[in-house]
N, C-alpha and C. Protein backbone atom coordinates (compact mmCIF):
# COMPACT_ATOMS: atom_id res chain seq x y z
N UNK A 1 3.54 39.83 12.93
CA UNK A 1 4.65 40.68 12.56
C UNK A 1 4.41 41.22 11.15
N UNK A 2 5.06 42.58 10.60
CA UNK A 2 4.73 42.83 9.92
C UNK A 2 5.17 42.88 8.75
N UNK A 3 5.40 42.82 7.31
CA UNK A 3 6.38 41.88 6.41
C UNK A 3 6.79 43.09 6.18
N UNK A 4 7.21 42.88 4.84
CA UNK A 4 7.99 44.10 3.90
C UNK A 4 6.62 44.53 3.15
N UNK A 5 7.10 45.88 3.33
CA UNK A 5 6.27 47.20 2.88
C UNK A 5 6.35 47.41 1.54
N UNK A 6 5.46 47.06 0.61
CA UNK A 6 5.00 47.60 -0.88
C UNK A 6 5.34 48.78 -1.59
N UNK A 7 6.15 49.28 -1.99
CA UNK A 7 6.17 51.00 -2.40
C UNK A 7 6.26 51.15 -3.97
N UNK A 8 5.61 50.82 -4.60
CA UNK A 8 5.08 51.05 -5.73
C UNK A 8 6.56 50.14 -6.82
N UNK A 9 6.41 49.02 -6.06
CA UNK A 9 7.10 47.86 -6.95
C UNK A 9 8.62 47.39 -6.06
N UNK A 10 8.76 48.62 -4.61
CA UNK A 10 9.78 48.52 -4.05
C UNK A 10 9.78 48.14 -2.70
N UNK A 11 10.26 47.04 -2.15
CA UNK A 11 9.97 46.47 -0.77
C UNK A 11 11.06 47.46 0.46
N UNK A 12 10.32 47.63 1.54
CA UNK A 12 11.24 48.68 2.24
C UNK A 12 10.53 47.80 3.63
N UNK A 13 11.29 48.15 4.49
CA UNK A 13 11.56 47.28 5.59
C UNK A 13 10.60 48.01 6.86
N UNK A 14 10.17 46.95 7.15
CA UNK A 14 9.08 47.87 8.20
C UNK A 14 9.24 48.92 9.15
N UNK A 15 10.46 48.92 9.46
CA UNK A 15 11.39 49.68 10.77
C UNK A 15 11.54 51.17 9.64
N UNK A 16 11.69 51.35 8.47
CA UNK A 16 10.82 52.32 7.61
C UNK A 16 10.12 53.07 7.87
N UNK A 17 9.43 52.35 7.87
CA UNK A 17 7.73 52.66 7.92
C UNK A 17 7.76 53.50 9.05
N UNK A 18 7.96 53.07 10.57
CA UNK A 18 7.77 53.65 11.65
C UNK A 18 8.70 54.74 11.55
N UNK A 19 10.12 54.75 11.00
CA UNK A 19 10.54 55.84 11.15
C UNK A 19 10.31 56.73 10.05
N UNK A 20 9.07 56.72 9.04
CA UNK A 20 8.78 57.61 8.47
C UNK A 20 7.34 58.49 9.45
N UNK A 21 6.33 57.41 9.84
CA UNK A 21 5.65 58.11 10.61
C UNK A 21 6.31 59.18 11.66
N UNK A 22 7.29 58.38 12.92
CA UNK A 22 7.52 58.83 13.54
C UNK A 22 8.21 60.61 13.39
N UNK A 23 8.89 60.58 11.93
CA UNK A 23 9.18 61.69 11.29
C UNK A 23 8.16 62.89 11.33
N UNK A 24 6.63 61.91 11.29
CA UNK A 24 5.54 63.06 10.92
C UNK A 24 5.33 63.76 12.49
N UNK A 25 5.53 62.54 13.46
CA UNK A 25 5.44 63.27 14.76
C UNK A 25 6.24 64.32 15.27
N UNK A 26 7.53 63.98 15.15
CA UNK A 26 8.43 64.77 15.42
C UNK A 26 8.37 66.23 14.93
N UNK A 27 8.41 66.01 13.99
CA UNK A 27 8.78 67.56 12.77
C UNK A 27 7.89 68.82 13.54
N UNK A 28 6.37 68.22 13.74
CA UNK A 28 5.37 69.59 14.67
C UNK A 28 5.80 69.73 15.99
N UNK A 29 6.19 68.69 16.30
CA UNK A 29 6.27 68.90 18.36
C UNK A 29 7.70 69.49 18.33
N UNK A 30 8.49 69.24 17.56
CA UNK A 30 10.08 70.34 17.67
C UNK A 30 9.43 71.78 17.26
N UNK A 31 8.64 71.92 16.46
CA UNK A 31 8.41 73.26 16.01
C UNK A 31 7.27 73.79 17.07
N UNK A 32 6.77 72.68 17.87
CA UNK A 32 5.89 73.16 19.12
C UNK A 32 6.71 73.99 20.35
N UNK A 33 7.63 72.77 20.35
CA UNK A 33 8.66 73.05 21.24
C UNK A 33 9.58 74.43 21.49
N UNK A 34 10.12 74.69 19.85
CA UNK A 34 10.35 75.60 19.75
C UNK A 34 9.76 77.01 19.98
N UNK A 35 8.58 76.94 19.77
CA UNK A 35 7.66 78.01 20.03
C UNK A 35 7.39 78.51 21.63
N UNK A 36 7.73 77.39 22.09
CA UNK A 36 7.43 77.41 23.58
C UNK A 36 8.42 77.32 24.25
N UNK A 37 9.74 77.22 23.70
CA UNK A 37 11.09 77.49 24.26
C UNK A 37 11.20 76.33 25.46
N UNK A 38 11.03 75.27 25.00
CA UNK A 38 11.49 74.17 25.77
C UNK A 38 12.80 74.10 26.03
N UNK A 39 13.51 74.70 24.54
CA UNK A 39 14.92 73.85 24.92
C UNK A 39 15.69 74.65 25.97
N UNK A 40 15.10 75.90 26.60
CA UNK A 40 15.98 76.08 27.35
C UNK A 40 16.02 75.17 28.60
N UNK A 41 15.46 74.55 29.18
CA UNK A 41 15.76 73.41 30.32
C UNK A 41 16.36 72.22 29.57
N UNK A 42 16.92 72.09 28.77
CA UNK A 42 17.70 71.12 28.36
C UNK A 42 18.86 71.32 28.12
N UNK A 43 19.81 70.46 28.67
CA UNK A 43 21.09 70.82 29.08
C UNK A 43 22.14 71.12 27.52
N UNK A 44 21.90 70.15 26.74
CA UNK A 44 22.38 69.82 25.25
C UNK A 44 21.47 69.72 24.44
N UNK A 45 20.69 70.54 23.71
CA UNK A 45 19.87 70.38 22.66
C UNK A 45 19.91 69.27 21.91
N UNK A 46 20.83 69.05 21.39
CA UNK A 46 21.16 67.91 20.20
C UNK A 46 20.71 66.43 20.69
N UNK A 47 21.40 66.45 21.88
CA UNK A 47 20.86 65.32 22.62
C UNK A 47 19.80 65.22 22.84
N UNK A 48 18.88 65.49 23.63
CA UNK A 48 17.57 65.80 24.31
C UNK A 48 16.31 65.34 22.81
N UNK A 49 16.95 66.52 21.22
CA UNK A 49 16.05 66.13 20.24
C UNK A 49 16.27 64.23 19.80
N UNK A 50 17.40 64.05 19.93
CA UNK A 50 17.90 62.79 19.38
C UNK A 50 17.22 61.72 20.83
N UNK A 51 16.73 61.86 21.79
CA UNK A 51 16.62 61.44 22.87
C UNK A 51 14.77 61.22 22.28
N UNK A 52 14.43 62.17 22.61
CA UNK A 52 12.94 62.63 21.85
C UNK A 52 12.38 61.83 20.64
N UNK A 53 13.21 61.61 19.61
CA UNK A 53 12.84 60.99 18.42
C UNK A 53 12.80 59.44 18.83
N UNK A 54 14.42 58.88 19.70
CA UNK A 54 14.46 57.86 19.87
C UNK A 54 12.97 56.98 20.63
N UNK A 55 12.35 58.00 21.79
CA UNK A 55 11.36 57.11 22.19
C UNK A 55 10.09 57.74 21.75
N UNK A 56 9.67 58.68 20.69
CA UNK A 56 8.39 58.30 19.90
C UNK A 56 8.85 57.78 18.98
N UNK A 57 10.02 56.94 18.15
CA UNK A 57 10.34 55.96 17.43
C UNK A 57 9.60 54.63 18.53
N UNK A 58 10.56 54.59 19.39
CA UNK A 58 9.81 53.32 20.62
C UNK A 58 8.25 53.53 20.65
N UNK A 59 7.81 54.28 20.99
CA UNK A 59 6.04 54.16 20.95
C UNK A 59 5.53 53.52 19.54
N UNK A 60 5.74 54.56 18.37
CA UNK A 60 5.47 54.21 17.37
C UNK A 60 5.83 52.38 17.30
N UNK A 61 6.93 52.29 17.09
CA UNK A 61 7.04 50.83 16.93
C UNK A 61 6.43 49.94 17.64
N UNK A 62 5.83 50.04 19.09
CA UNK A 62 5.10 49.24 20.23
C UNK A 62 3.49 49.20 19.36
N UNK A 63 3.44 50.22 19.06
CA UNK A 63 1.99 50.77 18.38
C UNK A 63 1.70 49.85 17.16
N UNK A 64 2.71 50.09 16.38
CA UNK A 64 2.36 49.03 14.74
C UNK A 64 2.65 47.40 14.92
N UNK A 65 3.53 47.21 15.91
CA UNK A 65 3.64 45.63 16.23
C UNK A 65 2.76 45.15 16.86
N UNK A 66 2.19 45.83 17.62
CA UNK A 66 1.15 45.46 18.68
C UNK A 66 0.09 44.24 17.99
N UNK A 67 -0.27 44.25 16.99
CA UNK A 67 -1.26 43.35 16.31
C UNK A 67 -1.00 42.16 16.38
């Protein structure tokens, strides 16, 4: 498991961490998305993005615990 995260004298909690990566994922594939007009087959936008983040948050986190 993975402890508390170092940040230049400041401990931040690992669940952090993943949702800062996962941030990096997100941010291009909405602006992918957008480009490619996904959201029109989605019934509620808001949902669907919040749906989206929630399980590449889940990957991400399966990914860094995995060790």
């Amino acid at each position: 498991m993975i402890k508390e995260v170092n940040a230049c004298g400041v401990y931040l909690s690992p669940f952090f961490l993943a949702l800062v990566v996962t941030l990096c994922i997100y941010v291009p594939a909405r602006w992918l998305w957008d480009r490619i007009h996904l959201q029109r087959y989605a019934w509620n936008r808001p949902v669907f993005e919040i749906a989206v983040f929630i399980i590449l948050l889940r990957i991400v986190a399966v990914v860094l615990w995995q060790r």
